[in-house]
N, C-alpha and C. Protein backbone atom coordinates (compact mmCIF):
# COMPACT_ATOMS: atom_id res chain seq x y z
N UNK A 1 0.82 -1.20 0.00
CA UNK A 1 0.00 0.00 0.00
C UNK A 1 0.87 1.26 0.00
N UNK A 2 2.17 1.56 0.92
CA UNK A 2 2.69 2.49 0.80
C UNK A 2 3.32 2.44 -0.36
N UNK A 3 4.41 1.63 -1.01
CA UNK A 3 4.69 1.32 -2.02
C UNK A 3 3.79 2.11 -3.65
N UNK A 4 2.88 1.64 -3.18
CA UNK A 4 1.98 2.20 -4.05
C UNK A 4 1.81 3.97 -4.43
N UNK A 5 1.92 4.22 -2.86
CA UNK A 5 1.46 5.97 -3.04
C UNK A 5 2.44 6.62 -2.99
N UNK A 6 3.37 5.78 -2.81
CA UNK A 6 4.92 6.41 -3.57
C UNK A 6 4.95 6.07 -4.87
N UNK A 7 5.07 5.22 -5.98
CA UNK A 7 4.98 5.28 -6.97
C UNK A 7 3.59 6.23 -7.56
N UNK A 8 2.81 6.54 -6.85
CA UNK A 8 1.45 7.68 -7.38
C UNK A 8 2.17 8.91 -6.98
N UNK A 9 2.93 9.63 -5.97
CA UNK A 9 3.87 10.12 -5.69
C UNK A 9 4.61 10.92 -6.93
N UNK A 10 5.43 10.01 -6.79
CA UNK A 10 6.66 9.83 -7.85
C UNK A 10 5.97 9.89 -9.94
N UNK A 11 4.90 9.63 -9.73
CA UNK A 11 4.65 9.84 -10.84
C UNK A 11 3.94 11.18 -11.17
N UNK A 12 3.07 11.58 -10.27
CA UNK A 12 2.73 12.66 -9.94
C UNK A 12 3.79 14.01 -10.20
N UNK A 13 5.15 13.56 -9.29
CA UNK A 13 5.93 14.62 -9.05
C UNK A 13 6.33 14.79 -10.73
N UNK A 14 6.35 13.37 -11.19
CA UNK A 14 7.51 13.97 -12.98
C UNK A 14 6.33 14.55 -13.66
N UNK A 15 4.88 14.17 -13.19
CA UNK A 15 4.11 14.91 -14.40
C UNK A 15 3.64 16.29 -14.29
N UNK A 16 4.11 17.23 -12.88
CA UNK A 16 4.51 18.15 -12.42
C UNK A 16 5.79 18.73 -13.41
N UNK A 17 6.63 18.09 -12.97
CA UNK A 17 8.26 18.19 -13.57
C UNK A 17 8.02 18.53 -15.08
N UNK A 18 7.25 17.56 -15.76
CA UNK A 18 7.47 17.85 -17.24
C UNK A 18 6.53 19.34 -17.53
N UNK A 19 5.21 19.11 -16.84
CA UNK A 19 4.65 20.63 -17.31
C UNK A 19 5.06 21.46 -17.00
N UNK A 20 6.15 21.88 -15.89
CA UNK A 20 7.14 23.02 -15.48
C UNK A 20 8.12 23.14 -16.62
N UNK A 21 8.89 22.10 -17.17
CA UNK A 21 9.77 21.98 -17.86
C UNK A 21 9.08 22.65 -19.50
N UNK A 22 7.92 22.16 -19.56
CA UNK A 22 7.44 22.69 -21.23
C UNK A 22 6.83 24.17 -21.16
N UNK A 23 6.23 24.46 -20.04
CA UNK A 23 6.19 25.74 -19.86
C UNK A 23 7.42 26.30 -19.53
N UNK A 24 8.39 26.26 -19.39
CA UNK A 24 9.76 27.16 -19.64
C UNK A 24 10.16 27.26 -21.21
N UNK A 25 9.56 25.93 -21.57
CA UNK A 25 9.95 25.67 -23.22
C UNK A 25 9.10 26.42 -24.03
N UNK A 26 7.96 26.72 -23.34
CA UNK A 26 7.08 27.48 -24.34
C UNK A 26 7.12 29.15 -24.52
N UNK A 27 7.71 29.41 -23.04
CA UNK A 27 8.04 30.74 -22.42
C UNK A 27 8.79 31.32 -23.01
N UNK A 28 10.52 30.56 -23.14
CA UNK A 28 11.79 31.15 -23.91
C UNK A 28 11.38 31.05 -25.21
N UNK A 29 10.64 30.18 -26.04
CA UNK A 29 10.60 30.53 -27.36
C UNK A 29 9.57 31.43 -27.34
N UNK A 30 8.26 31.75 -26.88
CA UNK A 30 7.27 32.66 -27.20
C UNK A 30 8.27 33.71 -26.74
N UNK A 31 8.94 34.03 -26.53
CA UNK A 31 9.63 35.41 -25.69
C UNK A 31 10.98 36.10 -26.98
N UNK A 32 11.01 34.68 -27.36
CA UNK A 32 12.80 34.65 -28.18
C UNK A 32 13.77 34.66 -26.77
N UNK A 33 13.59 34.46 -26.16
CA UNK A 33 14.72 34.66 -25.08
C UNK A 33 15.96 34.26 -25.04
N UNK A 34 16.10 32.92 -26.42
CA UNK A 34 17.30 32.66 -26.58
C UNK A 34 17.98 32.93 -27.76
N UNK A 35 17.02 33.61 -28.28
CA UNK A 35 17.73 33.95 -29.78
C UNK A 35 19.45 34.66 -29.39
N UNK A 36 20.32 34.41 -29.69
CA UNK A 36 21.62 35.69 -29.72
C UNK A 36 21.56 37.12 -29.44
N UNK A 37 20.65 37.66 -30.01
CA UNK A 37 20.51 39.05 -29.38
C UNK A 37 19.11 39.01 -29.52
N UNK A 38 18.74 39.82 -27.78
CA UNK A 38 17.35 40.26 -27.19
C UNK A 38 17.06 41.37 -27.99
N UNK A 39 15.71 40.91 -28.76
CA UNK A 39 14.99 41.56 -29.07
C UNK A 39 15.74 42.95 -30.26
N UNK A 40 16.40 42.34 -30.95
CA UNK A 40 17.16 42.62 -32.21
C UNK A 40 18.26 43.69 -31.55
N UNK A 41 18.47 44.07 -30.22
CA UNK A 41 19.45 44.82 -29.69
C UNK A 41 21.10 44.07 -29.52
N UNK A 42 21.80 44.66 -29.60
CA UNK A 42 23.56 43.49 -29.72
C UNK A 42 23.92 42.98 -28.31
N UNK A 43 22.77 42.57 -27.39
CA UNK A 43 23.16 42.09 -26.92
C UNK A 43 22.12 40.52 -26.30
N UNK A 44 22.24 39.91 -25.65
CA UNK A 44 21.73 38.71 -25.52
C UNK A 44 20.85 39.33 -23.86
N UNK A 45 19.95 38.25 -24.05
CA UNK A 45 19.12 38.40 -22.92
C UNK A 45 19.92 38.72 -21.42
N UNK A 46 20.97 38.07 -21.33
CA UNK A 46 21.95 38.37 -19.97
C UNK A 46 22.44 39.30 -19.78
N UNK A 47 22.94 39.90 -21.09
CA UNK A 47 23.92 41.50 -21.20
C UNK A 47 22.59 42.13 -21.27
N UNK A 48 21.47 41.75 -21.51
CA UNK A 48 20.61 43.33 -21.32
C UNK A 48 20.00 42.91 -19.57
N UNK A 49 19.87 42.31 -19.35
CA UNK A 49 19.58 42.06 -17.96
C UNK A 49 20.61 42.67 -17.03
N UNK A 50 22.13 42.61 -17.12
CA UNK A 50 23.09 43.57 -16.46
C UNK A 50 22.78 45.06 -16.94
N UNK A 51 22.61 45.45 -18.08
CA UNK A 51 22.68 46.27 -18.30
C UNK A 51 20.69 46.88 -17.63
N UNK A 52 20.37 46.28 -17.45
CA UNK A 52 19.06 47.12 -17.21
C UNK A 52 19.44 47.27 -15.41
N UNK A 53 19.56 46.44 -14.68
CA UNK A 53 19.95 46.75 -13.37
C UNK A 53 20.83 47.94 -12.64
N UNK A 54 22.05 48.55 -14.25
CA UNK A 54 22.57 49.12 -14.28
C UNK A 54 21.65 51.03 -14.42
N UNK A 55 20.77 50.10 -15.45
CA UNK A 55 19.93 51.60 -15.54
C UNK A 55 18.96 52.29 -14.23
N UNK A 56 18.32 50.66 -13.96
CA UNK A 56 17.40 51.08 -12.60
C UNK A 56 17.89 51.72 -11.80
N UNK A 57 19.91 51.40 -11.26
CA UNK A 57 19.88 51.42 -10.25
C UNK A 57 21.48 51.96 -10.19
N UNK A 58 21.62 53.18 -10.88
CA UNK A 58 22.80 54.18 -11.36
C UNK A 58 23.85 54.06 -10.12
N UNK A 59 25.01 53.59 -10.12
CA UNK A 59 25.75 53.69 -9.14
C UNK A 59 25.95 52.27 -8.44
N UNK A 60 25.51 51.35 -9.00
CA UNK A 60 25.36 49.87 -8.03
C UNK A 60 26.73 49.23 -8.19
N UNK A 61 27.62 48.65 -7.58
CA UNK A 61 29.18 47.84 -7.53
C UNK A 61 28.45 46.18 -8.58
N UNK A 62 29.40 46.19 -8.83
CA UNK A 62 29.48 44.84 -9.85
C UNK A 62 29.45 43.77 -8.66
N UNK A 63 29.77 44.00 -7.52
CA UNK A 63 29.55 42.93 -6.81
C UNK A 63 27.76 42.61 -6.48
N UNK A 64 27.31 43.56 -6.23
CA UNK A 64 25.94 43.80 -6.03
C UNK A 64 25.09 43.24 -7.34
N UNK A 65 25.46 43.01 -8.45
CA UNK A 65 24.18 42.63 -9.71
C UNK A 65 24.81 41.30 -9.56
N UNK A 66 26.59 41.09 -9.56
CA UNK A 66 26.75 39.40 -9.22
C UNK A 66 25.81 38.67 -8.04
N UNK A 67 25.78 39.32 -7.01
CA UNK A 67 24.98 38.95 -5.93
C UNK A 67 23.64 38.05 -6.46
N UNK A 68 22.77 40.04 -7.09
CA UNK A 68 21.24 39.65 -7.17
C UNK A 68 20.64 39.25 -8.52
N UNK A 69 21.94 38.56 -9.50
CA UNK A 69 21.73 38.00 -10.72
C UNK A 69 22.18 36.39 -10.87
N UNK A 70 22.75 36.26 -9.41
CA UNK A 70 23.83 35.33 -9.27
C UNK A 70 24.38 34.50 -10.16
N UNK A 71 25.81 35.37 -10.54
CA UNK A 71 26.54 35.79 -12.04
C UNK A 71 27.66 35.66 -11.38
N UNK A 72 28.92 34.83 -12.16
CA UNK A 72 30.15 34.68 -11.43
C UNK A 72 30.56 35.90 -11.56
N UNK A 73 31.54 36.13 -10.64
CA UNK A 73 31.76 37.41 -10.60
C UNK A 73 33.32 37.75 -11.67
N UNK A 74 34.30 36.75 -12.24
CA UNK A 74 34.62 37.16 -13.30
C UNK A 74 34.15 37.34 -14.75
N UNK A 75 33.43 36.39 -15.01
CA UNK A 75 32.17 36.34 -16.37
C UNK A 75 31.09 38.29 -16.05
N UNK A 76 31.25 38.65 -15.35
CA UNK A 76 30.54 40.15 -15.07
C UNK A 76 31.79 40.76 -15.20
N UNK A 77 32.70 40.91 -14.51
CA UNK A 77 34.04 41.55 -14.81
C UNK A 77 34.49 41.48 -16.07
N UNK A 78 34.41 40.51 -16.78
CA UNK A 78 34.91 40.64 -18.46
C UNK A 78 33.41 41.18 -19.17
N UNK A 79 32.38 40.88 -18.86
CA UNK A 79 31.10 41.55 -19.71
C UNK A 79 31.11 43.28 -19.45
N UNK A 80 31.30 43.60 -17.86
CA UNK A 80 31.79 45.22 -18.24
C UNK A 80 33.12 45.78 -18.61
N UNK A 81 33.94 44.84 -18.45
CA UNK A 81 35.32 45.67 -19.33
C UNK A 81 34.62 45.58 -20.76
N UNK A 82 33.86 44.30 -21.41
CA UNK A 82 33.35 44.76 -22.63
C UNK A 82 32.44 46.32 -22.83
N UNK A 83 31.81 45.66 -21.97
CA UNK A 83 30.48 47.20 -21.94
C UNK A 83 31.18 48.48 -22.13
N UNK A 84 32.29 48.56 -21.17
CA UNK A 84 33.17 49.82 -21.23
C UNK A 84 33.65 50.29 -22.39
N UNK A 85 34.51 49.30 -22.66
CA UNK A 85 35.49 49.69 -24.34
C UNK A 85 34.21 49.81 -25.69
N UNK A 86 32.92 49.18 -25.43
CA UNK A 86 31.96 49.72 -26.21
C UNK A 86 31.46 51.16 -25.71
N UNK A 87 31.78 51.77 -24.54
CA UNK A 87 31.43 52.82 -23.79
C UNK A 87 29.80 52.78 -23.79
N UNK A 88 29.55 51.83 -22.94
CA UNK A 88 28.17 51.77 -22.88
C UNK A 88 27.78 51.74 -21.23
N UNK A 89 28.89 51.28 -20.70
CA UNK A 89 28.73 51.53 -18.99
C UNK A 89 30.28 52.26 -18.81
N UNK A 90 30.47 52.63 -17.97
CA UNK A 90 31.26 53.34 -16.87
C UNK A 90 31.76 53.29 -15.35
N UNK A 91 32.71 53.26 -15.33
CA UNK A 91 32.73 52.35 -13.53
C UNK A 91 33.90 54.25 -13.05
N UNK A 92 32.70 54.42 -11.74
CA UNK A 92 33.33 55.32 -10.85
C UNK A 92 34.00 54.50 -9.97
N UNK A 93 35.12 54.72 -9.00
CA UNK A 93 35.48 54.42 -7.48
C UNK A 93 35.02 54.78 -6.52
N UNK A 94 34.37 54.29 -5.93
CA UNK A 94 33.80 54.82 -4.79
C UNK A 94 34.97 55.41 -3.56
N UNK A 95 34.12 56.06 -2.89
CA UNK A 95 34.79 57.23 -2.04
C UNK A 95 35.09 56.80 -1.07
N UNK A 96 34.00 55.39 -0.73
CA UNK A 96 34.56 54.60 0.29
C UNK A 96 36.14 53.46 0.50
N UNK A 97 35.71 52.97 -0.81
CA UNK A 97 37.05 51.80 -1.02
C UNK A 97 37.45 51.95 -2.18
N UNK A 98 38.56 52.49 -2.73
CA UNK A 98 38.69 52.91 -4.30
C UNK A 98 39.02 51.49 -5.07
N UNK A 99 38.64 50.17 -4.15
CA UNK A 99 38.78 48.98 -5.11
C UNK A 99 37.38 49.08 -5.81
N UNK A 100 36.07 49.16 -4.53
CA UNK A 100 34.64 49.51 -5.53
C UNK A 100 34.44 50.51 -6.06
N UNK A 101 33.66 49.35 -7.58
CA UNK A 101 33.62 50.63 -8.66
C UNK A 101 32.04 50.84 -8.90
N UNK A 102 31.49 51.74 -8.83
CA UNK A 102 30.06 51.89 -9.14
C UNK A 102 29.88 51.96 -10.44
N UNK A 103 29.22 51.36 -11.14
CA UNK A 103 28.51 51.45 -12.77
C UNK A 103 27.65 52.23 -13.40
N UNK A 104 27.82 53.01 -14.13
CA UNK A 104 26.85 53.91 -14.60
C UNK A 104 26.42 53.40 -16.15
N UNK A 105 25.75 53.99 -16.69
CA UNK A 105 25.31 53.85 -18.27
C UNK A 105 26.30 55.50 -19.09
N UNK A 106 26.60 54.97 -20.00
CA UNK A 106 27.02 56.16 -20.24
C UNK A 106 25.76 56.42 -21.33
N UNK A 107 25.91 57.98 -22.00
CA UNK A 107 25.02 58.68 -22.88
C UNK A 107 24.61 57.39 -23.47
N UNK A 108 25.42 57.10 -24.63
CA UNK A 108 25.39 56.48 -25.46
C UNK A 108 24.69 54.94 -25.30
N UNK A 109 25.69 54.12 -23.70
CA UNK A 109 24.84 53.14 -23.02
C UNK A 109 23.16 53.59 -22.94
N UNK A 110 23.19 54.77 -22.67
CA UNK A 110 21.36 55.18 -21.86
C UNK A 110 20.78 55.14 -23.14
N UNK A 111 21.04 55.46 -24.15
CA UNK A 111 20.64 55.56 -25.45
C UNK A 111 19.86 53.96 -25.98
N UNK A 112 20.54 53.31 -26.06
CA UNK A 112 20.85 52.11 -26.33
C UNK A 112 19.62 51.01 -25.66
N UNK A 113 19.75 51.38 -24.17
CA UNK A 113 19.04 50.61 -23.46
C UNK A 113 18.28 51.13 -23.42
N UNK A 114 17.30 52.07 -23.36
CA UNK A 114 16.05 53.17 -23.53
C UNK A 114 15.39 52.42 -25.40
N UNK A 115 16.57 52.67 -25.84
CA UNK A 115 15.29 51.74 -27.42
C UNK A 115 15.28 50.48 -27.17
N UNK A 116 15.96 49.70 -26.82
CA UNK A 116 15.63 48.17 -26.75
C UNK A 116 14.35 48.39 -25.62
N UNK A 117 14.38 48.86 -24.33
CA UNK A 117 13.65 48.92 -23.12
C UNK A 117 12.34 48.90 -24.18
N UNK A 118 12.20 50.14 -25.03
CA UNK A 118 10.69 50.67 -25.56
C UNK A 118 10.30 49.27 -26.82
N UNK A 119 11.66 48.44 -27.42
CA UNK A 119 11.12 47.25 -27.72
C UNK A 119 10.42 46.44 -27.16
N UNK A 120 10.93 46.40 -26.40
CA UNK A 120 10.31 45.26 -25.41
C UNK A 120 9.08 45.70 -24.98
N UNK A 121 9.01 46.88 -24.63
CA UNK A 121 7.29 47.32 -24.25
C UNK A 121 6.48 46.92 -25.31
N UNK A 122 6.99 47.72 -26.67
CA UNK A 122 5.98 47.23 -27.55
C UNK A 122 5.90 45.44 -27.95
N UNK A 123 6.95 44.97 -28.03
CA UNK A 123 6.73 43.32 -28.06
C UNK A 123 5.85 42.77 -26.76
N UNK A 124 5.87 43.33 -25.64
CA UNK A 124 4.83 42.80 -24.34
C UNK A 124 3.29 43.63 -24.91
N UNK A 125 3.34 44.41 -25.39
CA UNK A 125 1.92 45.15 -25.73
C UNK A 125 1.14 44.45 -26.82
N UNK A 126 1.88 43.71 -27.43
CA UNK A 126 1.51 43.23 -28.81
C UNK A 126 0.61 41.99 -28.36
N UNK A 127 1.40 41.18 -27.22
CA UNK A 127 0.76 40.40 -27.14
C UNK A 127 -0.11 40.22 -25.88
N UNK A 128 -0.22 41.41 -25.09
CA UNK A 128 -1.65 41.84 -24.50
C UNK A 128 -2.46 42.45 -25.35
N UNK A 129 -2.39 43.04 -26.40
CA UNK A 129 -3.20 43.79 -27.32
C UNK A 129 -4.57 42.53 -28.02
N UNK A 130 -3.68 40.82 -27.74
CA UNK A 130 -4.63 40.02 -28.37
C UNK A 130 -5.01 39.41 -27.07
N UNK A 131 -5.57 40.33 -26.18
CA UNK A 131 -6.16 39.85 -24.97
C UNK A 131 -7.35 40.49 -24.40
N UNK A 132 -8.39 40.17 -23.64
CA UNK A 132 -9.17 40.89 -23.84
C UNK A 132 -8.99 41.50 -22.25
N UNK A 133 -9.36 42.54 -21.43
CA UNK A 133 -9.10 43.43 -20.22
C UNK A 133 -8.82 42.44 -19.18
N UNK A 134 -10.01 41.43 -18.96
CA UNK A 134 -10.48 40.40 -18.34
C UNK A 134 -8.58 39.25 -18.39
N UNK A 135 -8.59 38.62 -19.95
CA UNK A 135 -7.48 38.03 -20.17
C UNK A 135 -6.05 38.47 -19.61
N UNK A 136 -5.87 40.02 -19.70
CA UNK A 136 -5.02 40.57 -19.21
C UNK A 136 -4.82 40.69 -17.89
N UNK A 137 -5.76 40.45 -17.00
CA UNK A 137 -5.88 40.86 -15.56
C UNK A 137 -5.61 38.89 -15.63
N UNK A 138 -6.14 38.18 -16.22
CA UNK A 138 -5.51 36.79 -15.46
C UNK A 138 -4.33 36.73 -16.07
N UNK A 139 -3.75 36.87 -16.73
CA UNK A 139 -2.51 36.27 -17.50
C UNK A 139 -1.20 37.00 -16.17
N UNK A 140 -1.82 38.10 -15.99
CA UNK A 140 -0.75 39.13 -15.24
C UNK A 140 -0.53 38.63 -13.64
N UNK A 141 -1.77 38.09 -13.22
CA UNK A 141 -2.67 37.36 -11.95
C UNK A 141 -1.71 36.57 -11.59
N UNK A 142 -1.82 35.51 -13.13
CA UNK A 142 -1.06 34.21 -12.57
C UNK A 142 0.18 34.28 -13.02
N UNK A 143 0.84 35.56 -13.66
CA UNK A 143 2.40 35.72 -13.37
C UNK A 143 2.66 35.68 -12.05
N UNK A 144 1.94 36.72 -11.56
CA UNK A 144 2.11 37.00 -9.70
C UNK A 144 2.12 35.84 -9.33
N UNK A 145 1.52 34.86 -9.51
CA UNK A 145 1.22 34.07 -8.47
C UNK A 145 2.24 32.76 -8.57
N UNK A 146 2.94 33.12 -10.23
CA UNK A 146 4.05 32.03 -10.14
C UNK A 146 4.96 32.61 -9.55
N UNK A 147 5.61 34.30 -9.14
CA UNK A 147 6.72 34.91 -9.02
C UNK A 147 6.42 34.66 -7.31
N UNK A 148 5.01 34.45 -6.48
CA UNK A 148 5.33 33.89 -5.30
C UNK A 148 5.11 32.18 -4.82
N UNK A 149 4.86 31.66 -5.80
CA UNK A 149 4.76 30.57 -5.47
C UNK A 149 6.53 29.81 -5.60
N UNK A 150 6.87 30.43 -6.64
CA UNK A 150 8.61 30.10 -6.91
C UNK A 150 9.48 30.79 -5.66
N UNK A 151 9.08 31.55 -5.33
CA UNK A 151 9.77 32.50 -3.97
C UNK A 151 9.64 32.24 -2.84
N UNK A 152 8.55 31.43 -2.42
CA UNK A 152 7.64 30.66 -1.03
C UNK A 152 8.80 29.40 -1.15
N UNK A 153 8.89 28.37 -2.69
CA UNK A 153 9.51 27.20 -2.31
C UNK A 153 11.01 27.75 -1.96
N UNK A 154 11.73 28.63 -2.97
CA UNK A 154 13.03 29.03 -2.34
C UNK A 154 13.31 29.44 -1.34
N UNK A 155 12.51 30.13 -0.39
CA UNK A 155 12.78 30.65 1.00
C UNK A 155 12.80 29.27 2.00
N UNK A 156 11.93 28.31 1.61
CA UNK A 156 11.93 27.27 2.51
C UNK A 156 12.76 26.12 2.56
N UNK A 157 13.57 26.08 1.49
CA UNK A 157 14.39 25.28 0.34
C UNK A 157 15.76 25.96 1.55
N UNK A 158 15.82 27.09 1.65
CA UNK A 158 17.25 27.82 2.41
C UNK A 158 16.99 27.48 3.96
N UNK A 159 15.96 27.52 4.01
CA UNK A 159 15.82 27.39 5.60
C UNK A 159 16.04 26.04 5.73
N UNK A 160 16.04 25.05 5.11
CA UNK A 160 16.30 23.79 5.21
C UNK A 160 17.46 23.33 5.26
């Protein structure tokens, strides 16, 4: 009998597993998320993801987006020496420790990430536009509700 509701269990859990797994599959391709460059901008979904953290949040240390992107921290060190010599970010020293360097966007960076940013609005608008008010309020609903249901298991996952 137990035997049993472990194998109902266990089968349960992979048929969980696989619809998590095809909804990621359906996600990155409806999105392009893996195409080479996001959303026809030169850089890939990861370099615009540093680079947007950079915009939100003018002045942040490269240790800080390694942290809350959790990004090795030399693979970020060679992506902004790139960013730089493209002069698209900028690293101040801080006043505190002149080893930290705070990141800025430069003109040209702000430029850059401001039209891809307004791509992406219009590529997310396009496809609420084939939704109806109602559709839009669930689709958005049950984003929320995956961004805490994924955040509930990781908090408890650490405490463990």
């Amino acid at each position: 009998m137990i035997i049993c509701g472990l194998r109902r269990t266990n089968m349960l859990m992979d048929t969980q597993i696989a619809a998590f797994r095809r909804f990621n599959r359906f996600y990155t391709r409806e999105l392009g998320l893996l195409r080479r460059n996001f959303l026809g901008s030169p850089w890939s979904l990861g370099e615009m993801r540093v680079l947007y953290e950079v915009w939100m949040r003018p002045g942040l240390l490269a240790k800080e987006i390694a942290e809350e992107l959790d990004l090795d921290a030399a693979y970020l060190s060679r992506l902004i020496s790139r960013f730089e010599k493209q002069d698209i970010v900028r690293r101040e020293p801080s006043d505190r420790d002149a080893r930290e360097l705070h990141l800025f966007l430069t003109a040209n960076g702000l430029r850059q990430v401001e039209e891809t940013d307004a791509v992406q609005k219009s590529a997310v608008s396009r496809v609420l536009e084939g939704l109806s008010e109602d559709e839009q309020v669930e689709l958005t609903s049950a984003m929320q509700r995956i961004e805490t249901l994924i955040e509930t298991s990781r908090q408890k996952n650490v405490e463990h």
